[in-house]
N, C-alpha and C. Protein backbone atom coordinates (compact mmCIF):
# COMPACT_ATOMS: atom_id res chain seq x y z
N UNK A 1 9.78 34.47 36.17
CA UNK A 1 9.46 35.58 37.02
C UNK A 1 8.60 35.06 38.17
N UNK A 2 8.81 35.20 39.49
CA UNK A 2 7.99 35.01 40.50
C UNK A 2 7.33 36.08 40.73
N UNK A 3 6.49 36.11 41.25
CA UNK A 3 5.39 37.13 41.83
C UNK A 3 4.92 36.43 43.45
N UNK A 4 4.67 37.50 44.13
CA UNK A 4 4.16 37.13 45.24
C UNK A 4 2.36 36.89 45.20
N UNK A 5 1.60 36.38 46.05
CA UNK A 5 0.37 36.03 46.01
C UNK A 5 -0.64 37.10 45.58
N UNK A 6 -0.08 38.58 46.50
CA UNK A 6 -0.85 39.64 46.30
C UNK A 6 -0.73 40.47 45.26
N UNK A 7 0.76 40.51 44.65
CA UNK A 7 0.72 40.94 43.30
C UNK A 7 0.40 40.07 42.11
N UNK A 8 0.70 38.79 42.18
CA UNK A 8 -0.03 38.33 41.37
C UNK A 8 -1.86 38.33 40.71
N UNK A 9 -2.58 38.40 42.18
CA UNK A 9 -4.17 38.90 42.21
C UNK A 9 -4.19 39.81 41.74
N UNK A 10 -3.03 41.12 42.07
CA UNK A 10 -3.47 42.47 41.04
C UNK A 10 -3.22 42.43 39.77
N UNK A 11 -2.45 41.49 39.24
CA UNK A 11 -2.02 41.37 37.59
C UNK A 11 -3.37 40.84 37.19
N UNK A 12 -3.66 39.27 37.95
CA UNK A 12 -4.73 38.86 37.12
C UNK A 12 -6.00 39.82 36.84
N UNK A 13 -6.01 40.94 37.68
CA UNK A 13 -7.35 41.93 37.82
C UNK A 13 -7.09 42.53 35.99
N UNK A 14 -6.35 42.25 35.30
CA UNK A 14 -6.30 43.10 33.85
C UNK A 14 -6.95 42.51 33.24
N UNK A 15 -6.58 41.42 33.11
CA UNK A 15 -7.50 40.17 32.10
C UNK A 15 -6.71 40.16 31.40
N UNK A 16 -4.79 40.52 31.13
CA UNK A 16 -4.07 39.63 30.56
C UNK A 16 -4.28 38.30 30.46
N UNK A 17 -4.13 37.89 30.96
CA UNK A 17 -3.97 36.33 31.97
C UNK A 17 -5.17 35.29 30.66
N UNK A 18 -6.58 36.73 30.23
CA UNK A 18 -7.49 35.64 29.87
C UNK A 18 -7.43 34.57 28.31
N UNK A 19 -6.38 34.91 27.61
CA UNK A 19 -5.69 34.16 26.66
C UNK A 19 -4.69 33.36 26.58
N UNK A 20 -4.28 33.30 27.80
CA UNK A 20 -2.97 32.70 28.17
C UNK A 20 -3.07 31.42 28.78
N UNK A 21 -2.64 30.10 28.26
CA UNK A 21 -3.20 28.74 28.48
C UNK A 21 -2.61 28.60 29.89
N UNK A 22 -1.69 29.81 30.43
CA UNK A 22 -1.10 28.65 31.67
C UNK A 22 -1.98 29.54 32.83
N UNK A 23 -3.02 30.15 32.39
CA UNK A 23 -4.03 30.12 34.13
C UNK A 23 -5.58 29.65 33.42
N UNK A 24 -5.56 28.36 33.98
CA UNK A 24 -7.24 27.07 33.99
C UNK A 24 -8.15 28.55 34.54
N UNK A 25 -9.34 28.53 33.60
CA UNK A 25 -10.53 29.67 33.74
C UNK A 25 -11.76 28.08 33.94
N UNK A 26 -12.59 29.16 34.98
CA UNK A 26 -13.83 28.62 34.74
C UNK A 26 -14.80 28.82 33.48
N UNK A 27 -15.03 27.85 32.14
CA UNK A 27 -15.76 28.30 30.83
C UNK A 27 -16.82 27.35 31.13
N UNK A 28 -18.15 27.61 30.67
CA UNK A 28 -18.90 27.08 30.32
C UNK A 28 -19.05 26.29 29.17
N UNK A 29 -20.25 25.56 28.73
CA UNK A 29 -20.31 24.41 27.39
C UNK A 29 -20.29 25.17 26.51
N UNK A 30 -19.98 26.50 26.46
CA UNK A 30 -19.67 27.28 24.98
C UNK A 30 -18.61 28.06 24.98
N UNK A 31 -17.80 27.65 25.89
CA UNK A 31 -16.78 28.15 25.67
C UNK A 31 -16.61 29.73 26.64
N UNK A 32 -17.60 30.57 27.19
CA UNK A 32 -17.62 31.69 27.91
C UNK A 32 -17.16 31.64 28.99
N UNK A 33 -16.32 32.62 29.33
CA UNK A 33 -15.61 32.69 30.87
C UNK A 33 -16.76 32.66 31.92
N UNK A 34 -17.13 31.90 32.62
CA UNK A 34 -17.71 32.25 33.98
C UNK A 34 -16.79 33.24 35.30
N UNK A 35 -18.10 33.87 35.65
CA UNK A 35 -17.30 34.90 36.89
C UNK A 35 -18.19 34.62 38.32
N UNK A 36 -17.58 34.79 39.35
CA UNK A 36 -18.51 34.99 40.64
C UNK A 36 -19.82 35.76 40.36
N UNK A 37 -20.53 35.12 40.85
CA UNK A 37 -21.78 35.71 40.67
C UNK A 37 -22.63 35.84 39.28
N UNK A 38 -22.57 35.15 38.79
CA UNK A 38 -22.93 35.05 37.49
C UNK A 38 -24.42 34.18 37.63
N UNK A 39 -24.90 34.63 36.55
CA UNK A 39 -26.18 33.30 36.14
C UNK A 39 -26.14 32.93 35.35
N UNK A 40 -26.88 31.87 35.51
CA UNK A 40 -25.96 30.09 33.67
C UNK A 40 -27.61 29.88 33.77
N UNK A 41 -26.88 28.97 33.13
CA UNK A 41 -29.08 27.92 32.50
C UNK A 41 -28.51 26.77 32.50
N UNK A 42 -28.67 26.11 33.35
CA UNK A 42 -28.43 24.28 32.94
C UNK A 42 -28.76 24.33 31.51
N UNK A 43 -27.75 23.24 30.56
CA UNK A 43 -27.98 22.94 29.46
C UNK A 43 -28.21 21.47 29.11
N UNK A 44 -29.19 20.60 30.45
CA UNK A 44 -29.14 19.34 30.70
C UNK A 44 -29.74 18.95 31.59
N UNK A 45 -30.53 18.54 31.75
CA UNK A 45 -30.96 17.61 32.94
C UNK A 45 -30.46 17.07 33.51
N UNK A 46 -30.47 17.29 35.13
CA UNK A 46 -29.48 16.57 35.79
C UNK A 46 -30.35 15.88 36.85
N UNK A 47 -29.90 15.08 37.61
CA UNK A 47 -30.12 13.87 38.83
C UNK A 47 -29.24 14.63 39.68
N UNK A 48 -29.64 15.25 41.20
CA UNK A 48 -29.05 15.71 42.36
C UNK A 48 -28.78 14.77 42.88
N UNK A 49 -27.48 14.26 43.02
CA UNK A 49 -26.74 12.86 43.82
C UNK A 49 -27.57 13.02 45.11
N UNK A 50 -28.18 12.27 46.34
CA UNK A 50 -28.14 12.15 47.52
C UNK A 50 -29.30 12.98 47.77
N UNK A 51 -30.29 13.29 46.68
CA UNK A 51 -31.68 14.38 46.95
C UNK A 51 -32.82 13.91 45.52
N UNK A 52 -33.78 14.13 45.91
CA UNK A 52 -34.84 13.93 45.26
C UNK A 52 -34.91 14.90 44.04
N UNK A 53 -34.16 16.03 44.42
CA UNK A 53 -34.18 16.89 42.76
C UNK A 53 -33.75 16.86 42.05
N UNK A 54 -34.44 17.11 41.00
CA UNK A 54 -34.54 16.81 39.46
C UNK A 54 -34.25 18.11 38.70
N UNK A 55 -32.84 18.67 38.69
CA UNK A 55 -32.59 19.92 37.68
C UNK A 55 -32.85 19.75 36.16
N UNK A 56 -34.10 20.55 35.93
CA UNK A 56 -34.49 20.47 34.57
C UNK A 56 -33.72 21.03 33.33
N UNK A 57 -33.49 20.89 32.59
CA UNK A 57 -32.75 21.98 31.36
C UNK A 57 -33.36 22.88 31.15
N UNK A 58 -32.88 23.88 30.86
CA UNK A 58 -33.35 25.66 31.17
C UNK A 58 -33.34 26.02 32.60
N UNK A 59 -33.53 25.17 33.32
CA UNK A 59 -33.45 26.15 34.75
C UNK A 59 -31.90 27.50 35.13
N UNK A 60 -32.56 28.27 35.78
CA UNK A 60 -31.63 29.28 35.57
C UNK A 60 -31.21 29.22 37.44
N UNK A 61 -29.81 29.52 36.99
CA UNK A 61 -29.35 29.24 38.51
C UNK A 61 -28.44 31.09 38.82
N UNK A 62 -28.82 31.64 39.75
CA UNK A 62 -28.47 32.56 40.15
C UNK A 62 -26.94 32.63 41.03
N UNK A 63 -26.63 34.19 40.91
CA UNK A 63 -25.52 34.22 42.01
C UNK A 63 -24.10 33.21 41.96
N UNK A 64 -23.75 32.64 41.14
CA UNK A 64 -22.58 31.30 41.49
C UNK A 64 -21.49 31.60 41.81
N UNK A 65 -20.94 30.47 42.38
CA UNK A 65 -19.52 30.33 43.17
C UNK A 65 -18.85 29.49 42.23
N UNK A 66 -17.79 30.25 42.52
CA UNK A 66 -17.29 29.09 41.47
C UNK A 66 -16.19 28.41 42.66
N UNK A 67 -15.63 27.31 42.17
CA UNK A 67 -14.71 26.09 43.32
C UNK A 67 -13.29 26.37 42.81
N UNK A 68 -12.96 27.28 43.88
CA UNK A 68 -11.36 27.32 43.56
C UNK A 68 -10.52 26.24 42.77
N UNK A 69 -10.81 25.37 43.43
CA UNK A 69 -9.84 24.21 43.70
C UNK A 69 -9.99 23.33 42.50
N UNK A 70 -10.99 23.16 41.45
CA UNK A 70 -11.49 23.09 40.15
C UNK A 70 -12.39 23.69 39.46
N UNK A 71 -11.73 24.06 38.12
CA UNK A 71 -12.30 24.75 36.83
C UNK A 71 -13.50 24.06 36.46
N UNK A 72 -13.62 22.45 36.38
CA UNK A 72 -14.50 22.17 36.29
C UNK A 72 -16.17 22.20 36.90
N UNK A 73 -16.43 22.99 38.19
CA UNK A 73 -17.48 22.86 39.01
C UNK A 73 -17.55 24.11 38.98
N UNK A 74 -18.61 24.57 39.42
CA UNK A 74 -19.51 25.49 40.54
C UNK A 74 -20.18 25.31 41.52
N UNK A 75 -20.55 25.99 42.33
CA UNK A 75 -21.70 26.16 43.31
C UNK A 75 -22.62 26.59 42.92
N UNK A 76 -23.98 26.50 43.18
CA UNK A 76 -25.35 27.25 42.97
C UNK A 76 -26.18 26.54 43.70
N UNK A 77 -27.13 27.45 43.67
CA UNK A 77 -28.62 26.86 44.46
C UNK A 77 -29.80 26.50 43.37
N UNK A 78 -30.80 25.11 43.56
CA UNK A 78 -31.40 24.86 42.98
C UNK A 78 -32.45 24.58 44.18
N UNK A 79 -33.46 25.26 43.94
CA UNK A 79 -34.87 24.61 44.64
C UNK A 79 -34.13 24.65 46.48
N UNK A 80 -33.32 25.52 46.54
CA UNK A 80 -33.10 26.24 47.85
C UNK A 80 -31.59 24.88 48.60
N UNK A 81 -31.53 24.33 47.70
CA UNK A 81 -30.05 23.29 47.72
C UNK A 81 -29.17 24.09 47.26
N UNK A 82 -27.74 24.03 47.88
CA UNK A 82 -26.60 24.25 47.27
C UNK A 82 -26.03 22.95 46.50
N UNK A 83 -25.30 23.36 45.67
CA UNK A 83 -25.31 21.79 45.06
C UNK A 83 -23.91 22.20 43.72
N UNK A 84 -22.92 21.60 43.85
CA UNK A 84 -21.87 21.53 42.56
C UNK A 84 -22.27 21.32 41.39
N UNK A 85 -22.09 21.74 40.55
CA UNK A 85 -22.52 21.08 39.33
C UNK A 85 -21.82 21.42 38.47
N UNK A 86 -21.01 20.50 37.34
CA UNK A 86 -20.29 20.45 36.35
C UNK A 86 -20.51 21.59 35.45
N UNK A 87 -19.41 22.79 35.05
CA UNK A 87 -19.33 23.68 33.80
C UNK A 87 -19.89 23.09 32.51
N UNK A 88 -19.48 21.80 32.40
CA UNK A 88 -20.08 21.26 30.96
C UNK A 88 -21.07 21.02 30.88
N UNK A 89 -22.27 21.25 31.63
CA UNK A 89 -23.69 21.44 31.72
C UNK A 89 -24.43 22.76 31.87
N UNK A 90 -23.66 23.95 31.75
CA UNK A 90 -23.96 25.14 32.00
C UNK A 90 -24.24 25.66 30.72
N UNK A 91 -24.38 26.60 30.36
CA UNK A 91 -24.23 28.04 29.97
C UNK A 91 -24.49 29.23 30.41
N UNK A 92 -23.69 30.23 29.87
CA UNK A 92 -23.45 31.45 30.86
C UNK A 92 -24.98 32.29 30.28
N UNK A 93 -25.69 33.05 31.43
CA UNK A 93 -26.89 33.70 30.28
C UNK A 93 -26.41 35.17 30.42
N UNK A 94 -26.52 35.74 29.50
CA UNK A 94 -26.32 37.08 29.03
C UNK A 94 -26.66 38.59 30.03
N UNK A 95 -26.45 39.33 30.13
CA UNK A 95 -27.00 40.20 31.29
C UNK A 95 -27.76 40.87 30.61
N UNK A 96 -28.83 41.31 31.06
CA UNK A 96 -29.91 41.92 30.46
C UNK A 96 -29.36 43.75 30.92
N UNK A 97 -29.31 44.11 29.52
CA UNK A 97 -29.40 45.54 29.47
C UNK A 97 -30.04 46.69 30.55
């Protein structure tokens, strides 16, 4: 079955799609779907390639982007940097009630 670009975006809006191995999701190190705009917690200390910062484990990163173009990354800001950083260092944190 083909679908065009714009009906396809309205199918994926059901969340069929979210069990189904043939569309790559952004998950975090436990396995949770990440969404735009979401907040994670580094689950790792990281080294900022090409900057002096030092992302601690637990830091909580607001707002994220996630990178079309791979499942594996995001966007977020740390200490006022935008900066990629690998899903397998994340976790997703919970929304507060």
């Amino acid at each position: 079955m083909y679908l065009d670009d714009e009906r396809l975006a309205w199918a994926k809006t059901s969340g069929d799609h979210e069990n189904d191995a043939s569309v790559d999701l952004h998950k975090d190190s436990n396995g949770a779907q990440l969404f735009e705009g979401d907040t994670v917690v580094l689950a790792k200390s990281l080294d900022v390639k090409g900057s002096t910062v030092n992302a601690r484990v637990g830091t909580v990163v607001r707002n994220i982007h996630l990178v079309k173009d791979n499942t594996e990354q995001i966007e977020g800001r740390i200490d006022g940097q935008m900066i990629v950083i690998l899903t397998k260092y994340l976790r997703r944190q919970a929304p507060k009630d």
